[in-house]
PDB file of N, CA and C in Angstrom:
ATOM      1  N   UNK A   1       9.373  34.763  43.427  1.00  0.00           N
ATOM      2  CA  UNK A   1       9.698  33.407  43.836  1.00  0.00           C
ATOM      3  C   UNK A   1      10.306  32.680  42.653  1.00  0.00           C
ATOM      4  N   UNK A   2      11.604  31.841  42.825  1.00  0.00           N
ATOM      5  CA  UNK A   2      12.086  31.400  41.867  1.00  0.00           C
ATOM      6  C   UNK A   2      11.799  29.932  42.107  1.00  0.00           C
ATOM      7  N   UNK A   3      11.485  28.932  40.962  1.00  0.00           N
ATOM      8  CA  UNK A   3      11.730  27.406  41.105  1.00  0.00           C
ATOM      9  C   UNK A   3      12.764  26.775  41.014  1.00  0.00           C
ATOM     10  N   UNK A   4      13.359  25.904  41.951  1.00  0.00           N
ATOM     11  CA  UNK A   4      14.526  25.301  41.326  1.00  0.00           C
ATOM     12  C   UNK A   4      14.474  23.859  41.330  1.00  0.00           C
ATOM     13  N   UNK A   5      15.171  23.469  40.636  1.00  0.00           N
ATOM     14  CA  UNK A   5      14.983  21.745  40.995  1.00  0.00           C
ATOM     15  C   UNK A   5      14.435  21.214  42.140  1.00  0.00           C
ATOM     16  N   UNK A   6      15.436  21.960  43.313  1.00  0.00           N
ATOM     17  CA  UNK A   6      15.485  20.909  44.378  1.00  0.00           C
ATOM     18  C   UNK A   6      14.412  21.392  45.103  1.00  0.00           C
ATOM     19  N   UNK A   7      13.014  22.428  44.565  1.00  0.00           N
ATOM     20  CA  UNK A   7      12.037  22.463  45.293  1.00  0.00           C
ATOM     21  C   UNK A   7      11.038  22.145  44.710  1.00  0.00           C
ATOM     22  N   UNK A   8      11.182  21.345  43.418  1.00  0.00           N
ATOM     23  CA  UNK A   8      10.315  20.320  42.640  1.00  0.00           C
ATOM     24  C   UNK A   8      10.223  18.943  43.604  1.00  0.00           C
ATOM     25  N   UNK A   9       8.873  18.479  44.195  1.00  0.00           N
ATOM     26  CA  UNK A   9       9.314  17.260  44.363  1.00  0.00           C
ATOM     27  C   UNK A   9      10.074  16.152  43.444  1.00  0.00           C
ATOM     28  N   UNK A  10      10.793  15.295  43.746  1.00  0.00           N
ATOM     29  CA  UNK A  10      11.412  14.350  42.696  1.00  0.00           C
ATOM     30  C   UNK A  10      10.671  13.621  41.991  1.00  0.00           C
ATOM     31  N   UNK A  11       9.967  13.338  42.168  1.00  0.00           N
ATOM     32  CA  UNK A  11       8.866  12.428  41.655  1.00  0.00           C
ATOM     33  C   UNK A  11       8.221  13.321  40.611  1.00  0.00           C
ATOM     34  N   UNK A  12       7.950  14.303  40.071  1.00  0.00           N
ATOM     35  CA  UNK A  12       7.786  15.662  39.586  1.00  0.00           C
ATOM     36  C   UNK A  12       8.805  15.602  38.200  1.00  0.00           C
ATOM     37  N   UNK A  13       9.976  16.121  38.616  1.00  0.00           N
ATOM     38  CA  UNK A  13      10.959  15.812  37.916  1.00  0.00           C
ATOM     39  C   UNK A  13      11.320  14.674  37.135  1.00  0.00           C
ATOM     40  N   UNK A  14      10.883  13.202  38.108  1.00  0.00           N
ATOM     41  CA  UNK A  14      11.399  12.328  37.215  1.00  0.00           C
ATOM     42  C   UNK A  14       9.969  11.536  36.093  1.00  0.00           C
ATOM     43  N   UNK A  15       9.207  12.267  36.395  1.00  0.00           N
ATOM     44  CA  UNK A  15       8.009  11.828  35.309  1.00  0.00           C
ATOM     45  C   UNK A  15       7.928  13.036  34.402  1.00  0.00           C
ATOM     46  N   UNK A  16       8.768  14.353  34.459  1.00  0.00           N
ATOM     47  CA  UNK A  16       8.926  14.475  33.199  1.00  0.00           C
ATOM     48  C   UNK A  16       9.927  14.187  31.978  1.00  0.00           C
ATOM     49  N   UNK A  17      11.018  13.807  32.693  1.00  0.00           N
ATOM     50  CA  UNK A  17      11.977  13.201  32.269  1.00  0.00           C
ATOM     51  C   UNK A  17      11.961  11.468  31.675  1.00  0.00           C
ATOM     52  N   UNK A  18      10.673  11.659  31.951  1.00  0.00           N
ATOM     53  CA  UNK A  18       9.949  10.519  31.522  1.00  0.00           C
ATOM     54  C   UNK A  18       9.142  10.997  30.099  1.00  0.00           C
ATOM     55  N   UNK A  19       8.120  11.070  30.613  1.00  0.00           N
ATOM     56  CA  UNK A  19       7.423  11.683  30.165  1.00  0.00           C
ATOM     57  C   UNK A  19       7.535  12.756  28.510  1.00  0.00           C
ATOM     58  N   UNK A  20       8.375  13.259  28.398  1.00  0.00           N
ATOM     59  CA  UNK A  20       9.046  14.243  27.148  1.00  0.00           C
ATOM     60  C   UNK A  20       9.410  12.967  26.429  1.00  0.00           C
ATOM     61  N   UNK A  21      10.512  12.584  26.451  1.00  0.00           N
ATOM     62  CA  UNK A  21      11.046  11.339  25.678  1.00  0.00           C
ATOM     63  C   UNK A  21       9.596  10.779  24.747  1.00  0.00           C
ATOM     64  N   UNK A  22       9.274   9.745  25.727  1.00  0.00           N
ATOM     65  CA  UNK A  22       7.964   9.247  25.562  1.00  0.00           C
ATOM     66  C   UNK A  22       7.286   9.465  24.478  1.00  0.00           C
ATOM     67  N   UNK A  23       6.530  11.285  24.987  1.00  0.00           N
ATOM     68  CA  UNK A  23       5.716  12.093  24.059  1.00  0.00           C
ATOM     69  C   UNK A  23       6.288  12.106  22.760  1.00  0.00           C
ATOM     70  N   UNK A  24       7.371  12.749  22.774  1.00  0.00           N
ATOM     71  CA  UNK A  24       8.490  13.171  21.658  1.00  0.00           C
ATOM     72  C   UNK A  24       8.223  11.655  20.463  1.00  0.00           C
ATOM     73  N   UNK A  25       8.283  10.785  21.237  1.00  0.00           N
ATOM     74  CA  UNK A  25       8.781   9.417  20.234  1.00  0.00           C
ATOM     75  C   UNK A  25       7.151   9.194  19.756  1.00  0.00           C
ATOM     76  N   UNK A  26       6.150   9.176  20.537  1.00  0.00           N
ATOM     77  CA  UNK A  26       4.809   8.867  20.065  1.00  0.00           C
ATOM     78  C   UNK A  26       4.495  10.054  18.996  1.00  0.00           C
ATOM     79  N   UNK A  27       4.358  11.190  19.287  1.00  0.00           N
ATOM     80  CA  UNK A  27       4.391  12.142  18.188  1.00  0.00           C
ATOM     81  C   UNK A  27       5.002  12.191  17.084  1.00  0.00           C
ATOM     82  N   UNK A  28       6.170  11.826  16.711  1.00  0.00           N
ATOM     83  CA  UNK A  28       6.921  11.400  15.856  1.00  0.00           C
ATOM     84  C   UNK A  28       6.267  10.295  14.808  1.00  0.00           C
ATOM     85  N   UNK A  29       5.749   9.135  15.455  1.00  0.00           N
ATOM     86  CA  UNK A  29       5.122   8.052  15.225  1.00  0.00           C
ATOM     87  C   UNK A  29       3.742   8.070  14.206  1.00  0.00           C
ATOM     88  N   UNK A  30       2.865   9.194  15.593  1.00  0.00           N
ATOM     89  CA  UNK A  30       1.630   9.703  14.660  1.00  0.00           C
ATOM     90  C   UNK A  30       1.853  10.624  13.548  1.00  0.00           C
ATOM     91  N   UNK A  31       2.946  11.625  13.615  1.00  0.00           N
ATOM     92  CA  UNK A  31       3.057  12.398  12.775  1.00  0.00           C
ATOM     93  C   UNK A  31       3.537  11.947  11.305  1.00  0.00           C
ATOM     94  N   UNK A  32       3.980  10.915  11.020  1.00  0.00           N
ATOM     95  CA  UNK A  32       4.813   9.823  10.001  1.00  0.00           C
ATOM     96  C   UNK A  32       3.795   9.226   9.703  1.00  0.00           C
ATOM     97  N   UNK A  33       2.757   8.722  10.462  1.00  0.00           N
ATOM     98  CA  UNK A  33       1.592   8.076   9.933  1.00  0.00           C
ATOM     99  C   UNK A  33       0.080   8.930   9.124  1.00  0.00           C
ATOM    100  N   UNK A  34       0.139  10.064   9.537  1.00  0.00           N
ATOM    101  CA  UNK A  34      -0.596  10.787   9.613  1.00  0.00           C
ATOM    102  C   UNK A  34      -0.214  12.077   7.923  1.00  0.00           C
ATOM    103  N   UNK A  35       1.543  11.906   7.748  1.00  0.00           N
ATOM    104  CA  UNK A  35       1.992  12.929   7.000  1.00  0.00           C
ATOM    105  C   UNK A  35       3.190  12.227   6.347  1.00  0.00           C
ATOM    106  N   UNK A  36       3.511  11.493   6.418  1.00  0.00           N
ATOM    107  CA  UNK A  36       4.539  10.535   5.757  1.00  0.00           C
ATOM    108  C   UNK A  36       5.401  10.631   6.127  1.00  0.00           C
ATOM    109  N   UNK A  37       6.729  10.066   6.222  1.00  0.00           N
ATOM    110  CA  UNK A  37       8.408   9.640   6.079  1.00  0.00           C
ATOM    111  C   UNK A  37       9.006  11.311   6.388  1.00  0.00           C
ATOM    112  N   UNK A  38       8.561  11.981   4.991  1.00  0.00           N
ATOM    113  CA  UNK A  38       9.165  12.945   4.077  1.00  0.00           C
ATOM    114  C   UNK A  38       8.424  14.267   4.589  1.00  0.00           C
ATOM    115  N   UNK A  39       7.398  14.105   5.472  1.00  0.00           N
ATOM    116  CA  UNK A  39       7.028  15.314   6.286  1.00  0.00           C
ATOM    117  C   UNK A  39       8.319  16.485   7.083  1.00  0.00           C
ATOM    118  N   UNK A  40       8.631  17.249   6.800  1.00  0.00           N
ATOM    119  CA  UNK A  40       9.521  17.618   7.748  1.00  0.00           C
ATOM    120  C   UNK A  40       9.414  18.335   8.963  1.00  0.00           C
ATOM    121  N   UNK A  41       8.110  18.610   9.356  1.00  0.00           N
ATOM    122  CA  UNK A  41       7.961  18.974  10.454  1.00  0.00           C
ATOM    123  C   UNK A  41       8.100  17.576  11.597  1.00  0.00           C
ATOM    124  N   UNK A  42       7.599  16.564  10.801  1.00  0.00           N
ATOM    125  CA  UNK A  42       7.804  15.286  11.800  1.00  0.00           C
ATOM    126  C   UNK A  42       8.950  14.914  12.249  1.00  0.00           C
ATOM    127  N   UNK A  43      10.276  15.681  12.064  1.00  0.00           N
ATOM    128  CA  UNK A  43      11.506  15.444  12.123  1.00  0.00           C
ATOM    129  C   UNK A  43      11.847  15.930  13.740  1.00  0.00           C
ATOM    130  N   UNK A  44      11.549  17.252  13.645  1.00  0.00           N
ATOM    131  CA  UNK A  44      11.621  17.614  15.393  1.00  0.00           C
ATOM    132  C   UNK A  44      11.068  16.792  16.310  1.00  0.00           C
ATOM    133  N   UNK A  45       9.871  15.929  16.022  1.00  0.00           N
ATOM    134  CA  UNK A  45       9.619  15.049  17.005  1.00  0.00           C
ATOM    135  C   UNK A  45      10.781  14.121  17.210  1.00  0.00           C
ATOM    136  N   UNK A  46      11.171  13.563  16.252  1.00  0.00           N
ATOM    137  CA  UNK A  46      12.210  12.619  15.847  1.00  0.00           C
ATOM    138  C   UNK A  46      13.635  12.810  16.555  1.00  0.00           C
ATOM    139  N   UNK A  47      14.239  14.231  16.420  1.00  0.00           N
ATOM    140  CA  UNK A  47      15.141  14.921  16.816  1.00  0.00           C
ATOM    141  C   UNK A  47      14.995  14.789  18.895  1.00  0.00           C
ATOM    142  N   UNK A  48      13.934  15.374  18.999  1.00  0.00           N
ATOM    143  CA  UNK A  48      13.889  15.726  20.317  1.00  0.00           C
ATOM    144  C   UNK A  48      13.655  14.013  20.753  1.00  0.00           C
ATOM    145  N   UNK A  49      13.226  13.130  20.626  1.00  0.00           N
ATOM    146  CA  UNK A  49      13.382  11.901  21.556  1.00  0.00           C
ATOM    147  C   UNK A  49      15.112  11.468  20.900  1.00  0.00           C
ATOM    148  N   UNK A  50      15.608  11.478  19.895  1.00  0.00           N
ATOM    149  CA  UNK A  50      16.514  11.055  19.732  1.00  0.00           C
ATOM    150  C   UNK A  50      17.698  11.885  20.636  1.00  0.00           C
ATOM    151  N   UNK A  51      17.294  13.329  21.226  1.00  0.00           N
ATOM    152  CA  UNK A  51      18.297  14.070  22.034  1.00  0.00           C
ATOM    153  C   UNK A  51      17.851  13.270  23.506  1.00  0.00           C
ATOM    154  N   UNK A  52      16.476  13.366  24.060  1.00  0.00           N
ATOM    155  CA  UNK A  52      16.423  13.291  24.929  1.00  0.00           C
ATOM    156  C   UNK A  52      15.897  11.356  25.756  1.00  0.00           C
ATOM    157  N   UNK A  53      16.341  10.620  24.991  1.00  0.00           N
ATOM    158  CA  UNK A  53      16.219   9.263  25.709  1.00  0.00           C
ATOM    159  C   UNK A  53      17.163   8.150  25.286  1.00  0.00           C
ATOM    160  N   UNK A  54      17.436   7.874  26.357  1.00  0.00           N
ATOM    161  CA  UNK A  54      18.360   7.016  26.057  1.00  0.00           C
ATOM    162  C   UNK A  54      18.130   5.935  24.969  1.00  0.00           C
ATOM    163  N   UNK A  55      19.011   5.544  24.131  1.00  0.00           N
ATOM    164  CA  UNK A  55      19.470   4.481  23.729  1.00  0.00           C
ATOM    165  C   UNK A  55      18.664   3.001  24.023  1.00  0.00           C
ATOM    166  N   UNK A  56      18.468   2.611  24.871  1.00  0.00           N
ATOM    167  CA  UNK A  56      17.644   1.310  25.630  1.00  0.00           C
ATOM    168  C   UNK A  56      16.867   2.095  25.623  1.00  0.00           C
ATOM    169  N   UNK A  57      15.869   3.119  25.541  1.00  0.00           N
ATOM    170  CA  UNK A  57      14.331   3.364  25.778  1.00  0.00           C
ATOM    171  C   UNK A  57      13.974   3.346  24.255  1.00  0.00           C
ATOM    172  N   UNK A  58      14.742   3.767  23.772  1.00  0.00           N
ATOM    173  CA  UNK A  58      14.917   4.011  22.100  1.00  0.00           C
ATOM    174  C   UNK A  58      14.191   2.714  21.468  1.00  0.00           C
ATOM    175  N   UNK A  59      15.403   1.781  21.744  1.00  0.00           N
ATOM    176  CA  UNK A  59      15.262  -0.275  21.149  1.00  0.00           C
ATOM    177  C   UNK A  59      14.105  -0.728  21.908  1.00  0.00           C
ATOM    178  N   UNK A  60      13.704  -0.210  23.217  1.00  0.00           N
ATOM    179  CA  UNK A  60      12.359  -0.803  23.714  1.00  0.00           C
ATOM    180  C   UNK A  60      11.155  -0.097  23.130  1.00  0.00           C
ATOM    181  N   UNK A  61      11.400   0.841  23.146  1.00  0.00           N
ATOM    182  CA  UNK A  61       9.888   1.361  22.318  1.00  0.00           C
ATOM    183  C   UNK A  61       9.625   0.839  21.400  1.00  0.00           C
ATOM    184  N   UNK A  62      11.114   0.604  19.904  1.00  0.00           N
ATOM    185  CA  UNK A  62      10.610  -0.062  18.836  1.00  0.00           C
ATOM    186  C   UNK A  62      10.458  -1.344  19.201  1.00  0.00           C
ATOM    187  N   UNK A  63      11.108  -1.974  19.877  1.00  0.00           N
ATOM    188  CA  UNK A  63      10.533  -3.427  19.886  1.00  0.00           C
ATOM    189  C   UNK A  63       8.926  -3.714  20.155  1.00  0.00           C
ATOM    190  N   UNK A  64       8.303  -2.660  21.029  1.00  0.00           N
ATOM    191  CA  UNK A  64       6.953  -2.851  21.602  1.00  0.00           C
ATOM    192  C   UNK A  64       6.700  -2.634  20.465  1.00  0.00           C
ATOM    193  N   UNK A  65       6.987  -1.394  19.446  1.00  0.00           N
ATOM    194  CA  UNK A  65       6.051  -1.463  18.981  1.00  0.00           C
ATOM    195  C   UNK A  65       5.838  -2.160  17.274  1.00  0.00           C
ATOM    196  N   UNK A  66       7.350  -2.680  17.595  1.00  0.00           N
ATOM    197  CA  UNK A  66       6.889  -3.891  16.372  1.00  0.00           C
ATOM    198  C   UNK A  66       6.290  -4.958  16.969  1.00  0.00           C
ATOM    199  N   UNK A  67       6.144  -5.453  18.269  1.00  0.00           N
ATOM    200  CA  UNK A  67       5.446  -6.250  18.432  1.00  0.00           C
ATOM    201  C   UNK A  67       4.139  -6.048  18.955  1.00  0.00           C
ATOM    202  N   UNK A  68       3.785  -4.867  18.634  1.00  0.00           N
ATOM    203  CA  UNK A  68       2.588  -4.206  18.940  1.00  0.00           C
ATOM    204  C   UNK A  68       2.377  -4.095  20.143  1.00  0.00           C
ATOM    205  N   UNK A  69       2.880  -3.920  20.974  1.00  0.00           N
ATOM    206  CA  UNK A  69       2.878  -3.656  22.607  1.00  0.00           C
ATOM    207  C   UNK A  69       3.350  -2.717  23.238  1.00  0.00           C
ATOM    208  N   UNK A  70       3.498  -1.639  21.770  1.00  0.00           N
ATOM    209  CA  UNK A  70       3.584   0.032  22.759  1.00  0.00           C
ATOM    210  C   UNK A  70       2.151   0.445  23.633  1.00  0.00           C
ATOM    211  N   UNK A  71       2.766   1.179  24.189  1.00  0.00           N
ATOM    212  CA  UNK A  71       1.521   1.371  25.611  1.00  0.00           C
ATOM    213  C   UNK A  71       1.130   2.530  25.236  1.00  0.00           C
ATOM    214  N   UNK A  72       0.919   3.252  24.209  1.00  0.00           N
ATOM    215  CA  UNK A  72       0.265   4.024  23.856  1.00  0.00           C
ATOM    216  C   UNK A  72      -0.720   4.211  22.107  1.00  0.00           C
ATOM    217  N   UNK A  73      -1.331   4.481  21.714  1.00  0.00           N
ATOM    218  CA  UNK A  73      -2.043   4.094  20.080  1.00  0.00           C
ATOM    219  C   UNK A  73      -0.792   5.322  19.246  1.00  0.00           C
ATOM    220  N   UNK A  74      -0.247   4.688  18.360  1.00  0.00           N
ATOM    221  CA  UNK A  74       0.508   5.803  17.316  1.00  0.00           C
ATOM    222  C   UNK A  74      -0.598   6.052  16.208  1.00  0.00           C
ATOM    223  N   UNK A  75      -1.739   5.827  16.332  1.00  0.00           N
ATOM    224  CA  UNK A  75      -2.990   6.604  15.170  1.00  0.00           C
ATOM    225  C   UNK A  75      -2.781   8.012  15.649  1.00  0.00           C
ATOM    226  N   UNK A  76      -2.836   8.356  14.362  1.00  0.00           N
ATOM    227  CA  UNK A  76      -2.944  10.122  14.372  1.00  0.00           C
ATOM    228  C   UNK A  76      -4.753  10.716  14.665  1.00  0.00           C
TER     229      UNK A  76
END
């Protein structure tokens, strides 16, 4: 049996496409806090939300979370 998109429900699909971004950028976050700037494994986190979210999810995350109103804790 093969999976393909279109026998993913959508709703499925679009919360991981959610979802990755998201992760990607919070991990990034803890991993910088947790291992510094200059860590370089913290870079692939960095890399992968910067491939995979747009631009406007990008400026809203940092805005939350300079104004402290990301919806998730960046403590490592």
């Amino acid at each position: 049996m093969s999976l393909t998109l279109s026998s993913v429900p959508q709703h499925k699909s679009d919360q991981k496409l959610v979802r990755e971004p998201f992760q990607n950028y919070t991990d990034y976050f803890k991993c910088i806090t947790a291992k510094g700037e200059d860590f370089a494994p913290c870079k692939q986190f960095q890399r992968a939300y910067n491939s995979l979210c747009p631009n406007e999810w990008i400026a809203k995350f940092d805005e939350q979370r300079e104004n402290g109103t990301f919806p998730a804790s960046l403590e490592p």
